[in-house]
Protein backbone atom coordinates (compact mmCIF):
# COMPACT_ATOMS: atom_id res chain seq x y z
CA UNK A 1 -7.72 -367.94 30.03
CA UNK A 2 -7.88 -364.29 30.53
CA UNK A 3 -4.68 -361.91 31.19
CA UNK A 4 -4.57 -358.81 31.89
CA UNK A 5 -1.85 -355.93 30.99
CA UNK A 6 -1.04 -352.68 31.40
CA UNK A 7 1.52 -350.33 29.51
CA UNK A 8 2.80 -346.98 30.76
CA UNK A 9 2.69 -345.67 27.52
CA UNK A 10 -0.19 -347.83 25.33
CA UNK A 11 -2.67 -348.07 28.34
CA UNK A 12 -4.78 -351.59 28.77
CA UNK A 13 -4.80 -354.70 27.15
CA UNK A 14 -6.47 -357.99 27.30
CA UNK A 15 -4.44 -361.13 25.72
CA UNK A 16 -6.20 -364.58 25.70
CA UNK A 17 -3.21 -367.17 25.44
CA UNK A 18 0.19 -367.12 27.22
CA UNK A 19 2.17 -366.68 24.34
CA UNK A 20 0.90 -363.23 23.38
CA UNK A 21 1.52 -362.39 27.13
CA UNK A 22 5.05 -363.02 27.26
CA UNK A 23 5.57 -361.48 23.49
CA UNK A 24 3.83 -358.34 25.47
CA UNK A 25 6.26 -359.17 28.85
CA UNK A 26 8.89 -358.48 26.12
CA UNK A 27 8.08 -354.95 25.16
CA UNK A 28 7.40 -353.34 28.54
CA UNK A 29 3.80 -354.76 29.52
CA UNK A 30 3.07 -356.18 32.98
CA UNK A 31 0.95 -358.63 33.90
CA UNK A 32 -1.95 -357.62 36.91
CA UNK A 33 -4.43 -358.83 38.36
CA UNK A 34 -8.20 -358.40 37.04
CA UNK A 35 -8.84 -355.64 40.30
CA UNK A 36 -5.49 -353.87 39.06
CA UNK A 37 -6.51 -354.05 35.49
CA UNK A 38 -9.84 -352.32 36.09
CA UNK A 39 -8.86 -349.70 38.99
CA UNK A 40 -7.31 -346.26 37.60
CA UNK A 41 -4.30 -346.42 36.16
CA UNK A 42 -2.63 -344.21 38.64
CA UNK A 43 -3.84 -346.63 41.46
CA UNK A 44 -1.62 -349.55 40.39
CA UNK A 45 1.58 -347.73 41.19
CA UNK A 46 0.51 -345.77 44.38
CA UNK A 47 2.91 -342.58 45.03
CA UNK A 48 4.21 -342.67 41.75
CA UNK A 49 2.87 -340.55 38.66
CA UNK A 50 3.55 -341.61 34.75
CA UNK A 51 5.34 -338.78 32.84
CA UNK A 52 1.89 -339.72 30.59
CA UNK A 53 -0.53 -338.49 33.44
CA UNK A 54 1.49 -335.66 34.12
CA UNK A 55 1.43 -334.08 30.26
CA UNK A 56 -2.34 -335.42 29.79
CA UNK A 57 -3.36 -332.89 33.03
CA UNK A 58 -1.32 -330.19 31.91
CA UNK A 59 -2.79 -330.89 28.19
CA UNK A 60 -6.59 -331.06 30.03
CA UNK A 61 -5.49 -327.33 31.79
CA UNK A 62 -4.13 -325.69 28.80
CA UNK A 63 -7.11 -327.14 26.09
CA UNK A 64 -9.99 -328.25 28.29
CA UNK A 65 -10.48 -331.41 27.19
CA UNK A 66 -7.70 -334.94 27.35
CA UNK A 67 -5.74 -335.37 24.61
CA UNK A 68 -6.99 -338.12 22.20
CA UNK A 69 -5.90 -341.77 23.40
CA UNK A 70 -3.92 -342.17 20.01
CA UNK A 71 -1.75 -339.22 20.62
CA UNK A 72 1.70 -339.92 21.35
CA UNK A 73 3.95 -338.54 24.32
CA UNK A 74 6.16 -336.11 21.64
CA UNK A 75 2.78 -335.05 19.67
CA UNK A 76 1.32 -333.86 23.18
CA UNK A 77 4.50 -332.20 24.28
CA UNK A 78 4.62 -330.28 20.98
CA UNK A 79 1.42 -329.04 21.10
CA UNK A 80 1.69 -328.07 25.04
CA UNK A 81 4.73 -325.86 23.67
CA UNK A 82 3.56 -324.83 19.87
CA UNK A 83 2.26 -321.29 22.21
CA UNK A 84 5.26 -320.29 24.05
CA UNK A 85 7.99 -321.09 20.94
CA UNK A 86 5.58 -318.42 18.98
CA UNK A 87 6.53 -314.60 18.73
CA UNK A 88 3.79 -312.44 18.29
């Protein structure tokens, strides 16, 4: 058996027994379908944008590029405000 998750923060994950699945229900994962689990990330909750999305575009517009997966929500709002907290 197959389930699929998804975390606001952590992204996409793919347990393979129930009990991992609830330990995951447990610490903010949700259980979607296999469609869900595979469309963007913003398409499984329509009209409403993750504080995530919303730093990694402003990261993407200030640097070019999306902020490495591993990056954490505080590391990427440092680093979005390291330039305007600096005197010149």
């Amino acid at each position: 058996m197959i389930i699929y998750q998804l975390h606001q923060l952590h992204g996409k994950h793919i347990c393979y027994n129930q009990i991992e699945a609830n330990y995951n229900n447990t610490k903010g994962w949700k259980t979607v379908t296999e469609d869900a689990f595979y469309a963007e990330y913003k398409k499984v909750s329509p009209g409403v944008e993750s504080v995530i999305d919303d730093l990694e575009d402003r990261y993407e517009k200030k640097f070019g590029k999306r902020p490495d997966k591993r990056k954490k929500r505080d590391t990427i709002e440092e680093e979005l405000n390291a330039d305007s907290n600096s005197t010149y």
